[in-house]
Protein backbone atom coordinates (compact mmCIF):
# COMPACT_ATOMS: atom_id res chain seq x y z
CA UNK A 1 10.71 33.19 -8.71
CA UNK A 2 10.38 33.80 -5.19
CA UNK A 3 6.15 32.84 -3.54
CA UNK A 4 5.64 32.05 -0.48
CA UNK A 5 2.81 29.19 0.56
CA UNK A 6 -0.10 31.22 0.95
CA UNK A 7 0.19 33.65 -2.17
CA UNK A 8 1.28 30.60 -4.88
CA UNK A 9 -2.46 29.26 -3.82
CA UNK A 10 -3.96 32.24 -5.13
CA UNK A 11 -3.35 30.87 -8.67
CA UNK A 12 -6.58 28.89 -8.77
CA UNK A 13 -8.15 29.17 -4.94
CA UNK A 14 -10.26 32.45 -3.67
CA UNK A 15 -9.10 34.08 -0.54
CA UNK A 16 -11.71 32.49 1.13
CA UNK A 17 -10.73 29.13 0.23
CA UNK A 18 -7.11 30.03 1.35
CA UNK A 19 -8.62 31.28 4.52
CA UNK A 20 -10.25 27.93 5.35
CA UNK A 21 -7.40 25.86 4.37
CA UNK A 22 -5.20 27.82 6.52
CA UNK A 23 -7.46 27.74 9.21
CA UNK A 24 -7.63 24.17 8.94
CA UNK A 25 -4.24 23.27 8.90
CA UNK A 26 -3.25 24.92 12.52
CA UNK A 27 -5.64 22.32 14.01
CA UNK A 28 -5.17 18.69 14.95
CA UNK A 29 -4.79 16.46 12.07
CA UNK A 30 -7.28 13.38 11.43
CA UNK A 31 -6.51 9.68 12.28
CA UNK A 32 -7.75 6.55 10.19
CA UNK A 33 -7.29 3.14 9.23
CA UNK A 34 -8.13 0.35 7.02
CA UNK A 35 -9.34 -2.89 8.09
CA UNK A 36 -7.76 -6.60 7.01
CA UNK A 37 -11.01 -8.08 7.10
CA UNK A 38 -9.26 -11.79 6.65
CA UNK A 39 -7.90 -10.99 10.43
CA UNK A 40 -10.86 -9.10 12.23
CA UNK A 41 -14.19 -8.42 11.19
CA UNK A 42 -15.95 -4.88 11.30
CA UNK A 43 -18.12 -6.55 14.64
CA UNK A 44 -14.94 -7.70 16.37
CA UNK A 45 -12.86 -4.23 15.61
CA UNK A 46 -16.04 -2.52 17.12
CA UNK A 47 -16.61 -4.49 19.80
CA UNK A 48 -12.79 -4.20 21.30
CA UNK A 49 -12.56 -0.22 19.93
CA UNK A 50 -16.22 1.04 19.73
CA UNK A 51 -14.75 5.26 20.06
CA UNK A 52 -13.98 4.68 16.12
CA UNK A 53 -16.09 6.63 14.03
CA UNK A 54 -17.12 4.55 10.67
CA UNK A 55 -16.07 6.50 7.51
CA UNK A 56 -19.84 8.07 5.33
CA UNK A 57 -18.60 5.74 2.18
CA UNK A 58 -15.52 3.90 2.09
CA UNK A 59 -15.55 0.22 3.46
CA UNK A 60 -13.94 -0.99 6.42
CA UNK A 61 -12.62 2.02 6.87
CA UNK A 62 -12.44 3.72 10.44
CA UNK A 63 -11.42 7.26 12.02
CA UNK A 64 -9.77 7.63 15.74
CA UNK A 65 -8.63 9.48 17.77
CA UNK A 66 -5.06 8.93 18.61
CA UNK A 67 -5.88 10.11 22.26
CA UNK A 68 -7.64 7.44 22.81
CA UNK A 69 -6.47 5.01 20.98
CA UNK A 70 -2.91 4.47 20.09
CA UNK A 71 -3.48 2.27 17.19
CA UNK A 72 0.13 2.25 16.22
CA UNK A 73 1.37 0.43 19.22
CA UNK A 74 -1.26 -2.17 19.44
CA UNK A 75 -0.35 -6.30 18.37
CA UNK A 76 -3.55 -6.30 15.94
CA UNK A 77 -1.34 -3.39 13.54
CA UNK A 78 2.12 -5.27 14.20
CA UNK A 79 0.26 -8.75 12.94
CA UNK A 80 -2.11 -6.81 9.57
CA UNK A 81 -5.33 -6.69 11.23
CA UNK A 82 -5.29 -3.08 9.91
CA UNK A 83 -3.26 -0.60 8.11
CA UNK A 84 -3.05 3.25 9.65
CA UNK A 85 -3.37 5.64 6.84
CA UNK A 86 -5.47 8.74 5.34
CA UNK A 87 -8.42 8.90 4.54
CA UNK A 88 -7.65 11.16 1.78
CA UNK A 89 -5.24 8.70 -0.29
CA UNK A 90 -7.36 5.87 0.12
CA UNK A 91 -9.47 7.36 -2.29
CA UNK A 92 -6.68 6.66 -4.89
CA UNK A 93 -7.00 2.88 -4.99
CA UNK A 94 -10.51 3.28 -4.12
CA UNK A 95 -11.46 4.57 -7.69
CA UNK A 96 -9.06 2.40 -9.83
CA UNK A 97 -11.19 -0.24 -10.95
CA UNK A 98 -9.28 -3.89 -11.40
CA UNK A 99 -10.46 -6.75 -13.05
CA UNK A 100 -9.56 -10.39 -12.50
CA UNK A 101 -6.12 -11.18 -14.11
CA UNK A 102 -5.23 -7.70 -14.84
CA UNK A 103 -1.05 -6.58 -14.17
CA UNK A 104 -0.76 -3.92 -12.26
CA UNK A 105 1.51 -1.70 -11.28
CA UNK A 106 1.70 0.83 -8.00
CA UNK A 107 4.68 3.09 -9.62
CA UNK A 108 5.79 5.23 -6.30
CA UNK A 109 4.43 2.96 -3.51
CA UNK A 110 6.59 3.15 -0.04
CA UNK A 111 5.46 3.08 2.41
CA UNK A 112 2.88 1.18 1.06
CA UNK A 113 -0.75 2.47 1.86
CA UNK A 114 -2.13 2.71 -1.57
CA UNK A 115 -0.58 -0.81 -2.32
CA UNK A 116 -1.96 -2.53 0.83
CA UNK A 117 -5.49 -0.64 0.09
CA UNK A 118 -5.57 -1.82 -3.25
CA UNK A 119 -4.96 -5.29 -1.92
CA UNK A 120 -7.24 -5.51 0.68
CA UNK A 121 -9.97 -4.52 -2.05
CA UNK A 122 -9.29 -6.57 -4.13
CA UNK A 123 -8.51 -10.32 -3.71
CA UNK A 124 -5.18 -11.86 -5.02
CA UNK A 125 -4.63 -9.22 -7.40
CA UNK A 126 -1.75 -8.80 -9.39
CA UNK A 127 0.11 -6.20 -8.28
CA UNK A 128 3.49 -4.99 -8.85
CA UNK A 129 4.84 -2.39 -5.84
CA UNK A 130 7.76 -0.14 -6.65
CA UNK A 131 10.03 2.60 -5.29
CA UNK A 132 12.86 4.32 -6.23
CA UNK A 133 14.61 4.19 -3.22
CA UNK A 134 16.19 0.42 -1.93
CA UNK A 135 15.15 1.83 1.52
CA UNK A 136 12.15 2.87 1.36
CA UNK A 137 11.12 -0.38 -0.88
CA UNK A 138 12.73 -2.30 2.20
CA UNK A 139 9.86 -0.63 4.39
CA UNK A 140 6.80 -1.19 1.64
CA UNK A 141 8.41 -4.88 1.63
CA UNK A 142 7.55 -5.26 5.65
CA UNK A 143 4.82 -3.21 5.98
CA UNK A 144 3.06 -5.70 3.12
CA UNK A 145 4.20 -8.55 4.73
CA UNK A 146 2.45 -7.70 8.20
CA UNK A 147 -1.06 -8.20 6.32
CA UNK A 148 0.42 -11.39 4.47
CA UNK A 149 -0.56 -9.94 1.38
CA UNK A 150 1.08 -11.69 -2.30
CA UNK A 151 2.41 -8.43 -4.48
CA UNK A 152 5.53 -8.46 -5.97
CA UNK A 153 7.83 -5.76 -4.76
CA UNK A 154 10.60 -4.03 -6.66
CA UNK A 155 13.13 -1.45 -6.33
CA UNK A 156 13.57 0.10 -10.21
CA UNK A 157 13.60 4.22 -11.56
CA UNK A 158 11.37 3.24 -14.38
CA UNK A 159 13.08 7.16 -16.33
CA UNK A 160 16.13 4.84 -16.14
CA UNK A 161 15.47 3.02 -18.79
CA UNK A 162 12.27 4.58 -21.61
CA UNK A 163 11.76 1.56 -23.41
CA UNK A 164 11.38 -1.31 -20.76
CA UNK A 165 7.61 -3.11 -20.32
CA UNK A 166 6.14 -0.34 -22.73
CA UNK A 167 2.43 -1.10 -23.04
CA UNK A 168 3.02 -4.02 -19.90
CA UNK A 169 0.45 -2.78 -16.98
CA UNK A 170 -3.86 -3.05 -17.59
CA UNK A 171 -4.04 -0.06 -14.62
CA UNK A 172 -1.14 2.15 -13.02
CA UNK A 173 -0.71 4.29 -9.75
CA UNK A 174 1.47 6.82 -9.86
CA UNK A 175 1.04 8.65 -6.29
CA UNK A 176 4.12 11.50 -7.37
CA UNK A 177 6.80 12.67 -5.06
CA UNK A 178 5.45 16.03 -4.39
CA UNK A 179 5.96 19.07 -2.46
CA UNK A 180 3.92 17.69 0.42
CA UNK A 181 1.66 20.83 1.67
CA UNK A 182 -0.87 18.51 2.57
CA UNK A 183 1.63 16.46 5.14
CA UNK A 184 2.02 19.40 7.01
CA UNK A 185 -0.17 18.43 10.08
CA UNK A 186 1.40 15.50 10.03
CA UNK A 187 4.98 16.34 9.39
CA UNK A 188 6.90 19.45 10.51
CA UNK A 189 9.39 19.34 8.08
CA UNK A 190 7.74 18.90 4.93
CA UNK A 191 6.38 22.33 6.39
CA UNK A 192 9.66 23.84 6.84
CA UNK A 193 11.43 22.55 3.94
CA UNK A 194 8.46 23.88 1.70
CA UNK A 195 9.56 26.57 -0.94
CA UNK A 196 8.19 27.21 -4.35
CA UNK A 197 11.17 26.53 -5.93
CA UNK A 198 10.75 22.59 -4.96
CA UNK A 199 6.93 22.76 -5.87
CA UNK A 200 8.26 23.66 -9.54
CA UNK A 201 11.37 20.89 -9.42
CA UNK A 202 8.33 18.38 -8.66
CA UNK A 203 6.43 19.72 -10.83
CA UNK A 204 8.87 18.87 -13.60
CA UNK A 205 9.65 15.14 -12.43
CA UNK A 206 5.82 14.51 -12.12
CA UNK A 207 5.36 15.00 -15.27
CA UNK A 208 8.63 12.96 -16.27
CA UNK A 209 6.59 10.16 -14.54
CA UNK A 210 3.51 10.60 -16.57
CA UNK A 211 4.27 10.31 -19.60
CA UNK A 212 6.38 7.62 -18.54
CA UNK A 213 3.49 6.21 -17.14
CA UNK A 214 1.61 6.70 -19.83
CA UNK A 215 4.19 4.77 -21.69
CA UNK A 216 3.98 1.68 -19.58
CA UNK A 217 0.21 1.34 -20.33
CA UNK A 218 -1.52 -1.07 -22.67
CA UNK A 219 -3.66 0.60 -24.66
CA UNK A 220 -7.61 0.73 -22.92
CA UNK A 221 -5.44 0.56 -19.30
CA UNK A 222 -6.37 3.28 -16.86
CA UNK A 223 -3.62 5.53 -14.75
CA UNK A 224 -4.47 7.25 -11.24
CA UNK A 225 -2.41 10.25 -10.92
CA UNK A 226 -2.02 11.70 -6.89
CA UNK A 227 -0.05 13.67 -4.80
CA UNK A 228 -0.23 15.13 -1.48
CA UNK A 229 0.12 18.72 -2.27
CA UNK A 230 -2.03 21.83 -2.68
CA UNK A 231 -0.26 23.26 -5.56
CA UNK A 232 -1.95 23.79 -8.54
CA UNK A 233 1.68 23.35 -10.86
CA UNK A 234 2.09 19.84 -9.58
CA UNK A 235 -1.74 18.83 -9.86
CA UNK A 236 -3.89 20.52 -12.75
CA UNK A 237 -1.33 22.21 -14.44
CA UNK A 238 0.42 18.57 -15.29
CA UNK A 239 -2.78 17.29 -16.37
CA UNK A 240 -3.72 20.19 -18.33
CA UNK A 241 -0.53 20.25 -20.32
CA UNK A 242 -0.44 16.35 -20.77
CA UNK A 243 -4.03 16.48 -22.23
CA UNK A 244 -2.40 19.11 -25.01
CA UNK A 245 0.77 17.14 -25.82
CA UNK A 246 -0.49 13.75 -25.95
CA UNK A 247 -3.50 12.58 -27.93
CA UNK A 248 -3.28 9.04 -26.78
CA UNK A 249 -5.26 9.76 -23.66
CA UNK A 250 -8.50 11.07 -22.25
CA UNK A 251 -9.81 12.32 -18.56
CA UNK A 252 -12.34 10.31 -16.84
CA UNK A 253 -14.75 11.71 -14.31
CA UNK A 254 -14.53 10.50 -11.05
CA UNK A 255 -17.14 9.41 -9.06
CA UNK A 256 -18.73 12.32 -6.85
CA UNK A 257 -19.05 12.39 -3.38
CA UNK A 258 -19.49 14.82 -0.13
CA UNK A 259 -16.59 16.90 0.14
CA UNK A 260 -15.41 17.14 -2.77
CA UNK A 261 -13.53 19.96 -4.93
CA UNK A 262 -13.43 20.21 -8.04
CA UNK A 263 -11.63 23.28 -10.27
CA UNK A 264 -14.00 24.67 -12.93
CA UNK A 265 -11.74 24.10 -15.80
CA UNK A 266 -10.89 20.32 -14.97
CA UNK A 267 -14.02 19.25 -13.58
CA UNK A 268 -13.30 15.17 -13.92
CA UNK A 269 -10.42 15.70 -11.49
CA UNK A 270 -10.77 15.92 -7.49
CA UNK A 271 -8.72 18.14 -5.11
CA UNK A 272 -9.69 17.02 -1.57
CA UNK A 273 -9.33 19.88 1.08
CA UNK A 274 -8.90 19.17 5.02
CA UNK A 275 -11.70 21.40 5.44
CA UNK A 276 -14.20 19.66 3.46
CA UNK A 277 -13.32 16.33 3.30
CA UNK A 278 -12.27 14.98 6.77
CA UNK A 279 -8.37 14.03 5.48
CA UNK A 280 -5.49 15.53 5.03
CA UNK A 281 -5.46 16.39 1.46
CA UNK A 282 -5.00 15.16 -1.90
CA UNK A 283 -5.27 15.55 -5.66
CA UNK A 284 -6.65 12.90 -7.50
CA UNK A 285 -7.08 12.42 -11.42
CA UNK A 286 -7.90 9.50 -13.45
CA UNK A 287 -6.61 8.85 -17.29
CA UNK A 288 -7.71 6.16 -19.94
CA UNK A 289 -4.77 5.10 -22.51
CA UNK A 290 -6.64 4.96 -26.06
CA UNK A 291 -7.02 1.61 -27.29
CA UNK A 292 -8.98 -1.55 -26.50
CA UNK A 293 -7.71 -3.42 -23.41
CA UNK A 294 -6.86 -6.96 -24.56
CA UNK A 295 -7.28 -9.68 -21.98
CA UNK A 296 -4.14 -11.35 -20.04
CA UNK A 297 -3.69 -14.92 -21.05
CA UNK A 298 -3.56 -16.80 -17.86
CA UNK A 299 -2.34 -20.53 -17.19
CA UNK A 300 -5.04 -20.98 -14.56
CA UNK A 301 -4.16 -25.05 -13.43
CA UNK A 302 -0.20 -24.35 -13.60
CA UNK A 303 1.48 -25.43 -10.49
CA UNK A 304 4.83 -24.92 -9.56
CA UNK A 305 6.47 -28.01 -7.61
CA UNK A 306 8.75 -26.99 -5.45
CA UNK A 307 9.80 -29.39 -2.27
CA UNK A 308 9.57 -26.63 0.16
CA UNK A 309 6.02 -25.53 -0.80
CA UNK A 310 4.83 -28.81 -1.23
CA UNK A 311 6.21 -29.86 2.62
CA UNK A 312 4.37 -26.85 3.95
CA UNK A 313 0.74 -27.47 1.34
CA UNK A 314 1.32 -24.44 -0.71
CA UNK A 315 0.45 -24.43 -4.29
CA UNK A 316 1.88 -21.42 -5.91
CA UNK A 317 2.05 -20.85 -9.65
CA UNK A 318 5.35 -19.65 -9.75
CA UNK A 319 8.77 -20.21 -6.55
CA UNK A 320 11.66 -17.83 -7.20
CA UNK A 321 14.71 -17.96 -4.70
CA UNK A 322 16.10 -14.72 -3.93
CA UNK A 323 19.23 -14.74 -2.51
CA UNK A 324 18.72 -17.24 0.29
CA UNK A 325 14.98 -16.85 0.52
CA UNK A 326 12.44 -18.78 -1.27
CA UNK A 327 9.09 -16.65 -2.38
CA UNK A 328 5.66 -18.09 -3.91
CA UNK A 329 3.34 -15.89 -6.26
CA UNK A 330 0.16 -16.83 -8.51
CA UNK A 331 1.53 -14.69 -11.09
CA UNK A 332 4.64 -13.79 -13.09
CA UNK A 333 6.67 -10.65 -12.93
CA UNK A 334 10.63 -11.12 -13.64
CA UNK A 335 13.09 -9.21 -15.68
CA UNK A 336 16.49 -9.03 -15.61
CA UNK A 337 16.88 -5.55 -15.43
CA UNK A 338 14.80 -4.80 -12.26
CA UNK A 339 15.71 -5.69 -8.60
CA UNK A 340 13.50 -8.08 -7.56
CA UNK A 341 13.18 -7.10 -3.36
CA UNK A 342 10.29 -9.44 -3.13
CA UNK A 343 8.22 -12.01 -5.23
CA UNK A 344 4.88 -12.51 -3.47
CA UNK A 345 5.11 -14.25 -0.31
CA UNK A 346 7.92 -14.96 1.37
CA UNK A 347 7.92 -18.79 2.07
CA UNK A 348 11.00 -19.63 3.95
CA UNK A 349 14.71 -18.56 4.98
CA UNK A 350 16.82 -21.67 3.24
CA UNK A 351 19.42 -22.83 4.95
CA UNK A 352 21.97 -25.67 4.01
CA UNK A 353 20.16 -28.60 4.53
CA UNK A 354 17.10 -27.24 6.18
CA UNK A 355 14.67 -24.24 6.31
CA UNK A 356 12.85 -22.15 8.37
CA UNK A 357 9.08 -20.77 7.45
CA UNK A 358 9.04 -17.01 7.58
CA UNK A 359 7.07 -14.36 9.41
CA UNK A 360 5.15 -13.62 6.04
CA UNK A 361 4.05 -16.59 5.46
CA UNK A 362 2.72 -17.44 8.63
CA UNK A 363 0.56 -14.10 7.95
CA UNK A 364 -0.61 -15.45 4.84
CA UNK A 365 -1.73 -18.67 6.29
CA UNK A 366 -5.01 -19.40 7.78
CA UNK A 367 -4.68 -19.06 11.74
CA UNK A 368 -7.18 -22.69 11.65
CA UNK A 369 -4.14 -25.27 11.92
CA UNK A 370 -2.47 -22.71 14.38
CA UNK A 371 -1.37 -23.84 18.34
CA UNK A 372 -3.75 -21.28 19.68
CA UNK A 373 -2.22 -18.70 22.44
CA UNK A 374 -3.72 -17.54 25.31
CA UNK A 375 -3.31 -14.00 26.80
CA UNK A 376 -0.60 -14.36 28.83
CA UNK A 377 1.24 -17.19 26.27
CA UNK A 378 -0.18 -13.99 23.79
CA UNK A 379 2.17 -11.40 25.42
CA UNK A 380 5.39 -13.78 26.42
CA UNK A 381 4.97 -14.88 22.26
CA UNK A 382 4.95 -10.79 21.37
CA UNK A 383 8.17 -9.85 23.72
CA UNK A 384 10.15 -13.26 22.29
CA UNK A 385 10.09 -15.28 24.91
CA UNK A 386 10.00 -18.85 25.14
CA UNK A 387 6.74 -20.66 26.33
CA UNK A 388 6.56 -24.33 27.56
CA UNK A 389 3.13 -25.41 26.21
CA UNK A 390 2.91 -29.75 26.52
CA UNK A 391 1.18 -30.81 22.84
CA UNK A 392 0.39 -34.11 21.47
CA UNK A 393 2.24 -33.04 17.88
CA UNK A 394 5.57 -33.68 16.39
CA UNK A 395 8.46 -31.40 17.06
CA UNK A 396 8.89 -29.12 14.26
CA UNK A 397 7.60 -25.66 12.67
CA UNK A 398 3.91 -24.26 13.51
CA UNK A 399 2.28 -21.28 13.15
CA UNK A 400 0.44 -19.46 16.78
CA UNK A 401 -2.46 -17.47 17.12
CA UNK A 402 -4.10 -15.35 19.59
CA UNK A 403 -7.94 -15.03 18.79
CA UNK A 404 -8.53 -16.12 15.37
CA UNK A 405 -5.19 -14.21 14.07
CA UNK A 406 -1.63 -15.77 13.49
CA UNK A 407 1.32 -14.30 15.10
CA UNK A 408 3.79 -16.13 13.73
CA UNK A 409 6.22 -18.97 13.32
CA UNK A 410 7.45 -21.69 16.41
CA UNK A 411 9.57 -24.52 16.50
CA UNK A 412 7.66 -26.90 18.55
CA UNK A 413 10.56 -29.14 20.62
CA UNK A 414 9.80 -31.60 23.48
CA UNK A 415 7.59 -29.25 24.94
CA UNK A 416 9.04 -26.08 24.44
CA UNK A 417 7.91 -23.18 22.13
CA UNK A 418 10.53 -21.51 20.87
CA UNK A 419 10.13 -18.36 19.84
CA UNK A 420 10.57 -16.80 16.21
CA UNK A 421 8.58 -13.56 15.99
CA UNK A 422 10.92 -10.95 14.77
CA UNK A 423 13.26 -9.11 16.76
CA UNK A 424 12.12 -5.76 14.72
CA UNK A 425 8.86 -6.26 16.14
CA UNK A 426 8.77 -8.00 19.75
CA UNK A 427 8.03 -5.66 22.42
């Protein structure tokens, strides 16, 4: 069935709506980010960048202009001060409530936003990150490691497989692979590539991934359901047809705030449009499994011992090695069947009979034991060069800092700093 963009919104949007979104979308697309308050506090981020606009509701939450400031290129986003993303899909961790000790699980994460959001609201939570794709779960990997933040991350197609960690997960995000009308400021070719014949081949996989969802939910657990598309079929329509083939679940209203839409027959759900809520677009409902939520049983003095950790003062509940790496979490998420790309934070690279601390770690760490940088030590550290910085200390590994905020690792020797910041990353 052939539709172009425009007329397949005319299933559940007036032409007046259409106008506006229309309208909307041949001007400049908004700019925002989230704020790693461990790194910089709202005063500080104000103080160096005071052109940000503070978002009406949201938390630490700021929008730019990219004219002005070029967020993306600055140290602070290379070393997690903050994390660029829209204001739109921050909404989507913003209204799943966690609870201390709950498992939960970010189903379609890369690159990582709603993950890293999620974290950032929520101290050492338990949170599983996943993606489909090895390469795109390579990117959610680093991008979570700049803010030194302690999810697990894995790399699994949970339709693979319809009976693994049924009933495992107190709250779920599934943010579906969509169309992506609502990327088209920000992406030309999710523009051209648009046709209605992919809105209805998402439209089936979404709801594939709901019901699997669904399945991987304790009874009492919530799900957030998103995507990034305009299209009724891969939005309402799912939710309307999983609320008549499965009486295991129920809709719960979300919370209401200025700018909202909401269609008439679905009123608990949320459809944000760029014209009225300053974002670039996205649909947002909230399910509740039926069932009473039972309480995770938690060893809360276990302690791992593990000779690298306990060199470096790190008491993790659980080590794992992966491959050649050695990782630290506070909670356990392993099984046999599921690529493990990374279990919490990444302590150290082993080698044969030494080992050397890792970029993640070092952004994990507290930046008070760090050899503090000045500006111009600052920008030799950031474009890997070596510094000669005379210190009364040992020779060996130490974190560096520039202004409250650690960089990363050095090996301290006679004198000499030399450098380890990633290659990926010096400039």
């Amino acid at each position: 069935m052939k539709m172009d963009f425009v007329e397949h919104l005319a299933k559940y949007l007036s032409k007046e709506m259409i106008d506006k979104l229309i309208d909307e979308l041949q001007k400049e697309r908004t700019s925002s980010l989230v704020l790693n308050t461990d790194k910089i506090s709202n005063q500080e981020f104000l103080k160096m960048f005071p052109e940000v606009k503070k978002h009406p509701f949201l938390n630490n939450v700021y929008y730019y202009d990219k004219n002005i400031y070029q967020f993306g290129k600055n140290y602070l986003f290379d070393n997690g001060a903050y994390y660029i993303m829209d204001a739109s899909s921050m909404l989507v961790s913003e209204f799943l409530d966690v609870s201390k000790n709950d498992l939960v699980l970010d189903m379609c994460a890369a690159p990582g936003g709603k993950s890293i959001y999620l974290s950032l609201k929520n101290n050492d939570i338990n949170l599983v990150s996943n993606d489909i794709s090895h390469s795109r779960t390579l990117t959610l990997s680093s991008n979570v490691e700049k803010l030194g933040l302690t999810n697990i991350v894995i790399n699994f197609d949970f339709l693979s497989d319809p009976n693994i960690l049924n009933n495992a997960f107190d709250k779920i995000i599934l943010d579906a692979p969509c169309s992506g009308s609502a990327m088209f400021r920000k992406m030309d070719e999710m523009k051209n590539d648009w046709t209605y014949e992919k809105v209805l081949s998402c439209q089936a996989t979404q709801y594939k991934l709901l019901n699997r969802a669904i399945d991987l939910l304790k009874g009492g657990g919530e799900l957030i359901y998103s995507t990034c598309s305009f299209s009724f079929e891969e939005n309402e329509e799912n939710i309307i047809r999983l609320l008549k083939e499965r009486n295991d679940i129920e809709l719960i209203d979300l919370p209401h705030f200025d700018g909202e839409y909401r269609y008439e027959k679905l009123k608990e759900t949320v459809h944000l449009f760029p014209m009225f809520y300053k974002g670039e677009g996205q649909f947002i409902a909230k399910l509740r499994k039926k069932g009473t939520l039972k309480a995770n049983l938690v060893k809360e003095n276990k302690i791992e011992k593990n000779k690298i950790a306990d060199s470096l003062n790190l008491n993790f509940k659980y080590c794992k090695t992966i491959k050649n790496q050695l990782y630290g979490s506070n909670f356990d998420f392993f099984n046999k069947k599921i690529p493990l790309i990374k279990y919490g934070i990444n302590i150290a690279e082993i080698k044969k009979d030494y080992f050397i601390p890792s970029f993640n770690l070092a952004h994990y760490l507290s930046s008070e034991n760090s050899i503090k940088l000045n500006e111009d030590e600052m920008k030799k550290y950031l474009k890997g060069e070596t510094i000669s910085k005379n210190l009364n200390i040992k020779d060996g590994y130490y974190t560096v800092s520039f202004k409250g905020i650690n960089l990363g690792y050095i090996k301290y020797v006679k004198g000499i700093l030399k450098n380890l910041y990633p290659k990926g990353l010096r400039h």
